[in-house]
PDB file of N, CA and C in Angstrom:
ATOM      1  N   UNK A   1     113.521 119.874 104.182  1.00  0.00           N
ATOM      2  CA  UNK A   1     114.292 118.804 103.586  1.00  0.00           C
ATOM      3  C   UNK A   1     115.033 119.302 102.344  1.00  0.00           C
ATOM      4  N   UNK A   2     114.495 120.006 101.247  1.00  0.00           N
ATOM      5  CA  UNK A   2     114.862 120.388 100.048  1.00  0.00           C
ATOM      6  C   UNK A   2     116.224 121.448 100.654  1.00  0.00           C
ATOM      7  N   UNK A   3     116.183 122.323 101.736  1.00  0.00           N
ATOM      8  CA  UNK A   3     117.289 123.256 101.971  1.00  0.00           C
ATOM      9  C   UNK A   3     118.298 121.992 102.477  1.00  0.00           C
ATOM     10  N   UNK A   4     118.257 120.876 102.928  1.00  0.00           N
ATOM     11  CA  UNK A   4     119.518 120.104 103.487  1.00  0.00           C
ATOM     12  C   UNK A   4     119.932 119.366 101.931  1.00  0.00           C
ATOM     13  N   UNK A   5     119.692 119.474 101.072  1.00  0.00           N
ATOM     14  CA  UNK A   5     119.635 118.989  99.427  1.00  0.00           C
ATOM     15  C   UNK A   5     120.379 120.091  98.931  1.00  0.00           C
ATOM     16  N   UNK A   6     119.945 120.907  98.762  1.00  0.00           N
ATOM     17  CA  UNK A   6     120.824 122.274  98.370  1.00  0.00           C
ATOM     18  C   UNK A   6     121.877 122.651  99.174  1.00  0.00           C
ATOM     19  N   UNK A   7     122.022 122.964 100.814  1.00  0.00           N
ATOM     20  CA  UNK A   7     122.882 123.481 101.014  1.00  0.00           C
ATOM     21  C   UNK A   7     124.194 122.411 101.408  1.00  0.00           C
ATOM     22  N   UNK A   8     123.455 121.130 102.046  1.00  0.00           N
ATOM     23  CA  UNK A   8     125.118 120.245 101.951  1.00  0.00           C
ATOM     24  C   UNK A   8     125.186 120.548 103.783  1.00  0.00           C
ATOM     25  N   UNK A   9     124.702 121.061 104.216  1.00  0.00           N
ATOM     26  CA  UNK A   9     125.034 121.168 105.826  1.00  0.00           C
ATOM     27  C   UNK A   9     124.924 119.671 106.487  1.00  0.00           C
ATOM     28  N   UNK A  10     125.450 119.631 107.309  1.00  0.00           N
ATOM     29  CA  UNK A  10     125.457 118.475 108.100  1.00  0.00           C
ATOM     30  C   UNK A  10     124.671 118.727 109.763  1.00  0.00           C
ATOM     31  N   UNK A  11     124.218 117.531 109.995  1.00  0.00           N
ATOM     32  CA  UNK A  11     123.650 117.353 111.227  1.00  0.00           C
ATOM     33  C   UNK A  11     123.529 116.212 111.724  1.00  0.00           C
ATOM     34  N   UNK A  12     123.210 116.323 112.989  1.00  0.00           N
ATOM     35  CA  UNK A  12     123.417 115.222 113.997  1.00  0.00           C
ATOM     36  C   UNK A  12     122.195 114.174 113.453  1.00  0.00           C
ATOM     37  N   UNK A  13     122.464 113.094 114.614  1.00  0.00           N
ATOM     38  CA  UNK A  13     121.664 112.121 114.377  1.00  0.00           C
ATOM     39  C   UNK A  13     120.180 112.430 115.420  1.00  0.00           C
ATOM     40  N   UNK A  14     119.981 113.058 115.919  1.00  0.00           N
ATOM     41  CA  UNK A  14     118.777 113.507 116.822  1.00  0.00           C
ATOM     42  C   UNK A  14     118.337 114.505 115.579  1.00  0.00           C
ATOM     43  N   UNK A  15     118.761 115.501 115.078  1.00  0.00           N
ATOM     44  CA  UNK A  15     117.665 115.700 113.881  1.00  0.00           C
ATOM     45  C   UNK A  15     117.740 115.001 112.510  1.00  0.00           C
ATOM     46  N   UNK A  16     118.709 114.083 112.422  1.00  0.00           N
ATOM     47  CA  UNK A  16     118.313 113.373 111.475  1.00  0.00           C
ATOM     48  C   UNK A  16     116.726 112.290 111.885  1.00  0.00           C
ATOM     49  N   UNK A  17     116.590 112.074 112.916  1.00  0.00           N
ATOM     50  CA  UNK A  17     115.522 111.057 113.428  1.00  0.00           C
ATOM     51  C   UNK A  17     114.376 111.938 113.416  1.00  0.00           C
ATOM     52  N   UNK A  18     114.314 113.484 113.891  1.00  0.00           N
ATOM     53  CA  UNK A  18     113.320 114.420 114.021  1.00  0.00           C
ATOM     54  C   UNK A  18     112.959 114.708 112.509  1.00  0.00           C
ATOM     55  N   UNK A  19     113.505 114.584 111.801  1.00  0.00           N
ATOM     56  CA  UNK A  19     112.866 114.854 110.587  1.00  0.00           C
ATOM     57  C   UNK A  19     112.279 113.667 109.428  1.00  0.00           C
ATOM     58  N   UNK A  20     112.739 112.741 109.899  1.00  0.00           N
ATOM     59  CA  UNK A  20     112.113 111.570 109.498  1.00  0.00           C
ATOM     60  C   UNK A  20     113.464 110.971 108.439  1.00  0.00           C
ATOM     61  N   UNK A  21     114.710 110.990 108.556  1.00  0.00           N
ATOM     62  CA  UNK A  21     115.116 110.576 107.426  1.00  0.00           C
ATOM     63  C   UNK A  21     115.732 109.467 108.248  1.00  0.00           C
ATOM     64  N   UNK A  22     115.886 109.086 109.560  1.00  0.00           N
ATOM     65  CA  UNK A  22     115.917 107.456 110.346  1.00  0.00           C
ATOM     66  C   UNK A  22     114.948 107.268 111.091  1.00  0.00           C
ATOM     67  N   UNK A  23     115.102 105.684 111.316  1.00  0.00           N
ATOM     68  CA  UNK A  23     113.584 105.646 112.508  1.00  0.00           C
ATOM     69  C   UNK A  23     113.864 105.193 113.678  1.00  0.00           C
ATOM     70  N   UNK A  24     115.093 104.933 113.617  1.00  0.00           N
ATOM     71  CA  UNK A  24     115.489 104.409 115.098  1.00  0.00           C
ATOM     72  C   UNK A  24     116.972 104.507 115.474  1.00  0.00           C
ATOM     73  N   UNK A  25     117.264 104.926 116.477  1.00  0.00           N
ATOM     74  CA  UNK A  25     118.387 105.176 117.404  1.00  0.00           C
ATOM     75  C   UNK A  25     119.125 104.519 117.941  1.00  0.00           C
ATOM     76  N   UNK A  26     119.793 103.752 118.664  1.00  0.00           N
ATOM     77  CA  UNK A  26     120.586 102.802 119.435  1.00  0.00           C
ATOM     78  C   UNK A  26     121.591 103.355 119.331  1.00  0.00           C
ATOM     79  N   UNK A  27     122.060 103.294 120.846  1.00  0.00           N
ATOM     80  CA  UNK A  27     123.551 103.345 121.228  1.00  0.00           C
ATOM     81  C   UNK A  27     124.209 102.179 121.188  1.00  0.00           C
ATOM     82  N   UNK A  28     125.682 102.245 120.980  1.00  0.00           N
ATOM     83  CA  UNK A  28     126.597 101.084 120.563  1.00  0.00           C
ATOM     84  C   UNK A  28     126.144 100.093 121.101  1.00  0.00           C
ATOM     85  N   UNK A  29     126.053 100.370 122.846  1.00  0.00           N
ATOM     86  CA  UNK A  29     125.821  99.008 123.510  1.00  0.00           C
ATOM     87  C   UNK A  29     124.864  97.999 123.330  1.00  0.00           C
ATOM     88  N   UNK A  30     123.693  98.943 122.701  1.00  0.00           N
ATOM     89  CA  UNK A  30     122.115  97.932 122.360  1.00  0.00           C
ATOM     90  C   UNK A  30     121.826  97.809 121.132  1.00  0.00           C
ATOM     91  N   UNK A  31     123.335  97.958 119.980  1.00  0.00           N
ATOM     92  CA  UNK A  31     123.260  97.860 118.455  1.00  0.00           C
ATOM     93  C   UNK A  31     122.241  96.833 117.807  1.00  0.00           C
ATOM     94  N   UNK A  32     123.264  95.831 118.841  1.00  0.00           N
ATOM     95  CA  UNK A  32     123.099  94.233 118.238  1.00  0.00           C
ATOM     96  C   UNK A  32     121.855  93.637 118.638  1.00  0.00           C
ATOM     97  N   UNK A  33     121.273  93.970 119.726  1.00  0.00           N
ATOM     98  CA  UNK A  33     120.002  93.871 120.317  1.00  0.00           C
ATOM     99  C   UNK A  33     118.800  94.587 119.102  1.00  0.00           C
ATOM    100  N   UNK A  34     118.856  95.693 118.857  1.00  0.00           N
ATOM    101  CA  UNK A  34     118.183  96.084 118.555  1.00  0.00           C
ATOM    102  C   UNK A  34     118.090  95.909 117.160  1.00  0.00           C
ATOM    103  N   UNK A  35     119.189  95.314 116.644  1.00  0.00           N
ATOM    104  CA  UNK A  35     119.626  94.768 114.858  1.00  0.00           C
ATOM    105  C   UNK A  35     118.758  93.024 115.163  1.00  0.00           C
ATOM    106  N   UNK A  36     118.802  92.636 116.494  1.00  0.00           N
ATOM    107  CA  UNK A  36     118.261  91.105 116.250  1.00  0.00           C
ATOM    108  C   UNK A  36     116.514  91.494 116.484  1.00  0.00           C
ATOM    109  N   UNK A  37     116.626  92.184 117.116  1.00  0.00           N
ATOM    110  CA  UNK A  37     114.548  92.606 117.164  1.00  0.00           C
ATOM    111  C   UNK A  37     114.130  93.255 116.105  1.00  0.00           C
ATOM    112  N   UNK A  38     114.626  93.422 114.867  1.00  0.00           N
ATOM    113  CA  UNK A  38     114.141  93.697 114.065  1.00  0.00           C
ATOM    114  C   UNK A  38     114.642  92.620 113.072  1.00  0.00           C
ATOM    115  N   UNK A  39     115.146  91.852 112.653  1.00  0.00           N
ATOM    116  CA  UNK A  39     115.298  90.615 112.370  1.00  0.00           C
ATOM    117  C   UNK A  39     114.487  89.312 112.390  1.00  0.00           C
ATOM    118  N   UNK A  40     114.049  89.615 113.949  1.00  0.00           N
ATOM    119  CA  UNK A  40     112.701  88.512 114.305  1.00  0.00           C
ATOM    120  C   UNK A  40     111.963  88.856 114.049  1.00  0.00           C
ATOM    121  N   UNK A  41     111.525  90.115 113.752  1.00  0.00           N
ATOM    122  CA  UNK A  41     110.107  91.183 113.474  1.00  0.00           C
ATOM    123  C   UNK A  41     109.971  90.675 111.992  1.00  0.00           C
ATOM    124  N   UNK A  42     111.054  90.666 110.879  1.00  0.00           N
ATOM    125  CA  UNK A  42     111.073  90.549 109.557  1.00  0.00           C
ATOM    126  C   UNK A  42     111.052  89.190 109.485  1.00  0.00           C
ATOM    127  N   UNK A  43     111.935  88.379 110.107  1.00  0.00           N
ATOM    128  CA  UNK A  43     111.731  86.563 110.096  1.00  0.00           C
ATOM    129  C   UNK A  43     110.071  86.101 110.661  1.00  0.00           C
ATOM    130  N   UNK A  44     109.549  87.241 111.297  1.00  0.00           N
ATOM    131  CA  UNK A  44     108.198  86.338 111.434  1.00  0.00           C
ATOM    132  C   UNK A  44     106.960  86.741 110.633  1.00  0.00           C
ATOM    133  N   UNK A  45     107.285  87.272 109.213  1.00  0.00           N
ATOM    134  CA  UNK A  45     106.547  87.701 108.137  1.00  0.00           C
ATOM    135  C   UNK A  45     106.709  87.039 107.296  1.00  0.00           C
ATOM    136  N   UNK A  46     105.891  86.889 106.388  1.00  0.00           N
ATOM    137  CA  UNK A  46     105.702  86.048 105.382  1.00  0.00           C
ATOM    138  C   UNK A  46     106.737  86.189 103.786  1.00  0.00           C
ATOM    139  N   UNK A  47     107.193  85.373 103.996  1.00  0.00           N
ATOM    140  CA  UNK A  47     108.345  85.785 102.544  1.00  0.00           C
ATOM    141  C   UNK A  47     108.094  86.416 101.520  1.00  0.00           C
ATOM    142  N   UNK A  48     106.979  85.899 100.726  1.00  0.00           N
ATOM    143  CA  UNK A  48     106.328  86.395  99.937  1.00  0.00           C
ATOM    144  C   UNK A  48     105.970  88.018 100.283  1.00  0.00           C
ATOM    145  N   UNK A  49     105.224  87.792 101.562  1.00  0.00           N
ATOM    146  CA  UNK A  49     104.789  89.514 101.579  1.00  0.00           C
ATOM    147  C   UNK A  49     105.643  90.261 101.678  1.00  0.00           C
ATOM    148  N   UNK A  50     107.264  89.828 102.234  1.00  0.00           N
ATOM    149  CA  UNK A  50     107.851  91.198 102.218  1.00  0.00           C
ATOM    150  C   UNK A  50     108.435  91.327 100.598  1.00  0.00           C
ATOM    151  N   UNK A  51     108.620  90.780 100.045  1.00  0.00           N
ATOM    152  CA  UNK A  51     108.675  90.854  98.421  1.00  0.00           C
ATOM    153  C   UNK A  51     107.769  91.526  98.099  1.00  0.00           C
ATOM    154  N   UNK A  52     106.511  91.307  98.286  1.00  0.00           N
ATOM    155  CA  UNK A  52     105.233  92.171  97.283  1.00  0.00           C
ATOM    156  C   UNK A  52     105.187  93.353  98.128  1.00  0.00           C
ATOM    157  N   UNK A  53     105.810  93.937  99.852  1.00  0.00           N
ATOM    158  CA  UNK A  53     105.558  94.813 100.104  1.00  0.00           C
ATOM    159  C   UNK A  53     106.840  96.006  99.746  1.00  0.00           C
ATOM    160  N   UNK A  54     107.745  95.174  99.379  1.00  0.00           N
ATOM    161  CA  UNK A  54     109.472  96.048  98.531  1.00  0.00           C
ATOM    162  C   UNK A  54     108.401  96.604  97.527  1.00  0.00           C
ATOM    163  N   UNK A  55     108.257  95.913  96.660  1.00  0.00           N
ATOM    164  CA  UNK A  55     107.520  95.744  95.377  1.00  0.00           C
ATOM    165  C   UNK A  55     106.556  97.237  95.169  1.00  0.00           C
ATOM    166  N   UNK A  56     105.651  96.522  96.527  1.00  0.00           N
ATOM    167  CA  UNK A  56     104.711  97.909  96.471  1.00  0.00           C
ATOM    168  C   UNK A  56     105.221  99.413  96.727  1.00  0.00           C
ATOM    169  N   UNK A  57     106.235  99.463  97.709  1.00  0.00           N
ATOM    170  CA  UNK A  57     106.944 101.025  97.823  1.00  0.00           C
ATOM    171  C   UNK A  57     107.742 101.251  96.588  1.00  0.00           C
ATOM    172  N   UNK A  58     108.192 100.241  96.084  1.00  0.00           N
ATOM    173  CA  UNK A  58     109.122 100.376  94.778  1.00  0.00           C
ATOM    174  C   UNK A  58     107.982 101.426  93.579  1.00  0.00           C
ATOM    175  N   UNK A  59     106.508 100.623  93.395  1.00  0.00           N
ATOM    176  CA  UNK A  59     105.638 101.002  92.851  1.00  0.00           C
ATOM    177  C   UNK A  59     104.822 102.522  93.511  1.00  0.00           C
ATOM    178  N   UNK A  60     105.139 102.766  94.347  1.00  0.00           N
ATOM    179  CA  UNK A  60     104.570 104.438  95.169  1.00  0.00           C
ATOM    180  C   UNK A  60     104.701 105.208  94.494  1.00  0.00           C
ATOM    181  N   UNK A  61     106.448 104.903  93.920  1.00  0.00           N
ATOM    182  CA  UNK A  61     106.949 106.346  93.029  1.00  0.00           C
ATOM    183  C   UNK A  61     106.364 106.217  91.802  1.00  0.00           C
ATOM    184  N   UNK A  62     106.040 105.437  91.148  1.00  0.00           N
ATOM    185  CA  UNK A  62     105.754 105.263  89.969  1.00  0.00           C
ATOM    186  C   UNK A  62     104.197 105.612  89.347  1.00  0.00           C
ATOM    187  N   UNK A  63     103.498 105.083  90.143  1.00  0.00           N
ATOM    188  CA  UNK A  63     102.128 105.381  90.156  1.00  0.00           C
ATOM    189  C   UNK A  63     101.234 106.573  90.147  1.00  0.00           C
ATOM    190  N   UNK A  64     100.249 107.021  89.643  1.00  0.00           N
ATOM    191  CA  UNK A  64      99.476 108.003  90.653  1.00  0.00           C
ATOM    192  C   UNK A  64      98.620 107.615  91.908  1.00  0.00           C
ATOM    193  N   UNK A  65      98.299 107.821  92.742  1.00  0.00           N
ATOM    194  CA  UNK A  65      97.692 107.577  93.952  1.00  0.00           C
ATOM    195  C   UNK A  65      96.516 106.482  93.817  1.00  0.00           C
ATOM    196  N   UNK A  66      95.287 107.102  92.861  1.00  0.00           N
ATOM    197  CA  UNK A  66      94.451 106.402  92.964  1.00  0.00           C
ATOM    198  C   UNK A  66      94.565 104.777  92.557  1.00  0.00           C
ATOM    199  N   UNK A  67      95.537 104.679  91.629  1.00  0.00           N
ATOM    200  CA  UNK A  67      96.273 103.446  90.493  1.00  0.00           C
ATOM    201  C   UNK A  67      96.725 102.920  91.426  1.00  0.00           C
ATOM    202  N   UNK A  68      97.520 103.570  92.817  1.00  0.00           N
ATOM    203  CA  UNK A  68      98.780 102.996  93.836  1.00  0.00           C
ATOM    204  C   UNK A  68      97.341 102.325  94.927  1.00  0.00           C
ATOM    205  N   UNK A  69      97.003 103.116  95.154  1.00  0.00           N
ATOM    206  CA  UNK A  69      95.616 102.302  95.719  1.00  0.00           C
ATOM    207  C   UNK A  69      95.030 101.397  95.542  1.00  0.00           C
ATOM    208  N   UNK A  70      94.593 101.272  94.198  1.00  0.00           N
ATOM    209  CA  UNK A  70      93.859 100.236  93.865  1.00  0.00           C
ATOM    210  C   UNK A  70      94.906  99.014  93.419  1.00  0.00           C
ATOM    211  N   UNK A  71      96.153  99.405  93.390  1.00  0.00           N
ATOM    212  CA  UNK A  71      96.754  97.995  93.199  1.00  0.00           C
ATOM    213  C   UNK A  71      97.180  97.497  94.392  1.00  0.00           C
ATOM    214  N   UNK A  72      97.215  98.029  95.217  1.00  0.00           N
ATOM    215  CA  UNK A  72      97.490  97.866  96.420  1.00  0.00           C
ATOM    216  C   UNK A  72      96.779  96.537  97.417  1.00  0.00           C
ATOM    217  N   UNK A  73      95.226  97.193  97.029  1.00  0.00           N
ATOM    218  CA  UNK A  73      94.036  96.796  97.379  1.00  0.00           C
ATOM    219  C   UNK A  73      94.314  95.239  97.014  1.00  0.00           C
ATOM    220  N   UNK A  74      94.208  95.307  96.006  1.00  0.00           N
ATOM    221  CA  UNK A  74      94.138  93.624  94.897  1.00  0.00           C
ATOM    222  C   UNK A  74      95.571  92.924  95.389  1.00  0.00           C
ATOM    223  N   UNK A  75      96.598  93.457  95.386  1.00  0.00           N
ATOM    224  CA  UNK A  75      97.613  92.663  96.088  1.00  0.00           C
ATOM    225  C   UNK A  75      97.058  92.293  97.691  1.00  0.00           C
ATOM    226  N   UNK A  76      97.219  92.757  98.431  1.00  0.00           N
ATOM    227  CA  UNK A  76      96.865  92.860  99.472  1.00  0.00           C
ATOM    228  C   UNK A  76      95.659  91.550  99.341  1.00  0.00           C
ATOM    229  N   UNK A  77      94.204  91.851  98.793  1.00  0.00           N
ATOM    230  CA  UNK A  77      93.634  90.685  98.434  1.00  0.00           C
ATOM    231  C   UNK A  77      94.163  88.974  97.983  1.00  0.00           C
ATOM    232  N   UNK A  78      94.735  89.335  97.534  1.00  0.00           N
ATOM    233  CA  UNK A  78      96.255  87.945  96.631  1.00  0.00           C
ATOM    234  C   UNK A  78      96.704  87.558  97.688  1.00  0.00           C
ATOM    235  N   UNK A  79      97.790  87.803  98.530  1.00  0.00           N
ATOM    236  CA  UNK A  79      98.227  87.570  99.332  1.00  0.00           C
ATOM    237  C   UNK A  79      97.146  87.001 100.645  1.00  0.00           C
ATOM    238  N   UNK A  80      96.333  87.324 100.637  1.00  0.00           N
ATOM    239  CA  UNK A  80      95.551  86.659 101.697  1.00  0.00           C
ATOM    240  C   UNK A  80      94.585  85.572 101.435  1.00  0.00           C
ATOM    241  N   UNK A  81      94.478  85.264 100.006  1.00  0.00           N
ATOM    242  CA  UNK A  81      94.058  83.987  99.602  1.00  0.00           C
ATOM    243  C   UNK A  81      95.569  83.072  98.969  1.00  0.00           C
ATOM    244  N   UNK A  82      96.336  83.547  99.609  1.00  0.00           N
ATOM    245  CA  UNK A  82      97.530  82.959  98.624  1.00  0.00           C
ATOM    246  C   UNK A  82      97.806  81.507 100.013  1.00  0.00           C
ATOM    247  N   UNK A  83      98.819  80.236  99.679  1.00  0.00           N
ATOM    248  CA  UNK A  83      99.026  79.778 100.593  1.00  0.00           C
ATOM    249  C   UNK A  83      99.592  80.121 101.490  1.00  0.00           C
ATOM    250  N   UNK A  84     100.422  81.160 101.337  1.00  0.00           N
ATOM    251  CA  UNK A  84     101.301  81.862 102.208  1.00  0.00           C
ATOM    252  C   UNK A  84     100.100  82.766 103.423  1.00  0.00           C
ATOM    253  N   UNK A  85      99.502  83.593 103.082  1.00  0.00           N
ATOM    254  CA  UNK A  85      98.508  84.242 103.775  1.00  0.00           C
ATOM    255  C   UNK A  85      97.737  82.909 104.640  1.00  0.00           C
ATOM    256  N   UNK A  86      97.218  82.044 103.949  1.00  0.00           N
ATOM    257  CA  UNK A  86      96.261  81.320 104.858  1.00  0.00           C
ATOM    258  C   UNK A  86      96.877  80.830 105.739  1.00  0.00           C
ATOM    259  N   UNK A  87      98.235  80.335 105.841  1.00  0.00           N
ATOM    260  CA  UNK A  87      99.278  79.639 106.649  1.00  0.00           C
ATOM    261  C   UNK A  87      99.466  80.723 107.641  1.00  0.00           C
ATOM    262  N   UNK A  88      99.332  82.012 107.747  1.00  0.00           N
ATOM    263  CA  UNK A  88     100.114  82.974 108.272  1.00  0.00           C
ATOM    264  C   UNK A  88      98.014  83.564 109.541  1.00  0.00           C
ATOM    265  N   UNK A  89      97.032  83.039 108.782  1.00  0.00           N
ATOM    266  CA  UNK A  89      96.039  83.386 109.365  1.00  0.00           C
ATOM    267  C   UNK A  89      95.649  82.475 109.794  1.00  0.00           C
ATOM    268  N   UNK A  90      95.814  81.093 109.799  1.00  0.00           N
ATOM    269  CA  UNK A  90      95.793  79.584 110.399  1.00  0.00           C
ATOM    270  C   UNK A  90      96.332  79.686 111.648  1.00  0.00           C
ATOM    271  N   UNK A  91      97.770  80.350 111.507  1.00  0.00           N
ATOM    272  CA  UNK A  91      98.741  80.362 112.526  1.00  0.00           C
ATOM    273  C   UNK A  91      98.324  81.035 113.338  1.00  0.00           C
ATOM    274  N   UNK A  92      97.948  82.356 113.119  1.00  0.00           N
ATOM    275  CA  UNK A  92      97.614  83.356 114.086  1.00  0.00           C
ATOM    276  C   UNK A  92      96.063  82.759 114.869  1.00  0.00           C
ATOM    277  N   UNK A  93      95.357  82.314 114.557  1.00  0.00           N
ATOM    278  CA  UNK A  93      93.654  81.788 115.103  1.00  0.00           C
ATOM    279  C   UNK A  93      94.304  80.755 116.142  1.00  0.00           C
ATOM    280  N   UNK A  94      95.436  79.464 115.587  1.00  0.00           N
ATOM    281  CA  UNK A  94      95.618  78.573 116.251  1.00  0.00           C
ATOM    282  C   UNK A  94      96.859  78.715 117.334  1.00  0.00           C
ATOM    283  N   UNK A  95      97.244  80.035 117.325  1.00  0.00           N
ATOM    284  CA  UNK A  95      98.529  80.363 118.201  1.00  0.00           C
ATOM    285  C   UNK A  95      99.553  79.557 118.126  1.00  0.00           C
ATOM    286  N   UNK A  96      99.917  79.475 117.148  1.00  0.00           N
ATOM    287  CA  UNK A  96     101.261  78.777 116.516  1.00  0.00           C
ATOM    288  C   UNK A  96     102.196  79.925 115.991  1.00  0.00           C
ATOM    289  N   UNK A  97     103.481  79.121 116.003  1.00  0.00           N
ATOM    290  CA  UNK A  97     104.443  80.127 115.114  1.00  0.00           C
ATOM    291  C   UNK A  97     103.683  79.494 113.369  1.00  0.00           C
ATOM    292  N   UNK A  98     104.384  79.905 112.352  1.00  0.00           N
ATOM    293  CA  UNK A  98     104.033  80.016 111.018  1.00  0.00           C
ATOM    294  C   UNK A  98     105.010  78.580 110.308  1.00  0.00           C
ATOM    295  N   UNK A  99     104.886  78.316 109.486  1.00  0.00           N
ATOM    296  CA  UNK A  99     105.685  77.302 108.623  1.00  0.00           C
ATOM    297  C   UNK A  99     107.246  77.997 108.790  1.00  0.00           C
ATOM    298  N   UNK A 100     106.962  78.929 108.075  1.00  0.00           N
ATOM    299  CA  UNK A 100     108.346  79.617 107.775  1.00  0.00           C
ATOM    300  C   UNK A 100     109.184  79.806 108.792  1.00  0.00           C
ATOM    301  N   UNK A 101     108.846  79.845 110.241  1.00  0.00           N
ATOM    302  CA  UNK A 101     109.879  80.417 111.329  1.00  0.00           C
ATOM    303  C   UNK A 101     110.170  79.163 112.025  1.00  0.00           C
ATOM    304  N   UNK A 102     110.033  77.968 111.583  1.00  0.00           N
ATOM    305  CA  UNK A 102     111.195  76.747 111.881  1.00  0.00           C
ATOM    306  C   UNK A 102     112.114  76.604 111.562  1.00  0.00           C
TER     307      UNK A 102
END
């Protein structure tokens, strides 16, 4: 990674995916398909959590490991006594969609 930083070379999108700097592929035709399945994937998560989970990668860099851990832990805890969590583990026991995805 550090030699594509230094030298400026260019490459395709098959080793851009092999090296981890995308995670997914689509050709033109299955753009929009594949832009709405990940859309529903993110619309059927909890608002809150994807905020505290920005939050938490935002906090990766910042941290040292064990600190990134343990706050992690305690969020993670929060969120699952929060109303948002219980609504989201209500839903899932009673096979419902969630508040939020009406």
């Amino acid at each position: 990674m550090k030699r594509l930083f230094i030298t400026g070379e260019q490459f395709d999108t098959e080793y851009a995916n092999k090296i981890g700097l995308i995670d997914h592929i689509a050709s033109d035709e299955k753009l929009d398909v594949e832009i709405n399945k990940y859309i529903e994937i993110i619309n059927s998560s909890g608002p809150k959590a994807i905020i505290e989970v920005k939050n938490l990668l935002d906090k990766f860099q910042k941290m040292d490991i064990l600190e990134y851990m343990d706050h992690t832990v305690k969020k993670i805890s929060e969120l699952r006594i929060s109303e948002e969590g219980q609504e989201g583990i209500n839903a899932f026991l009673e096979k419902r969609k969630t508040k939020w995805r009406h």
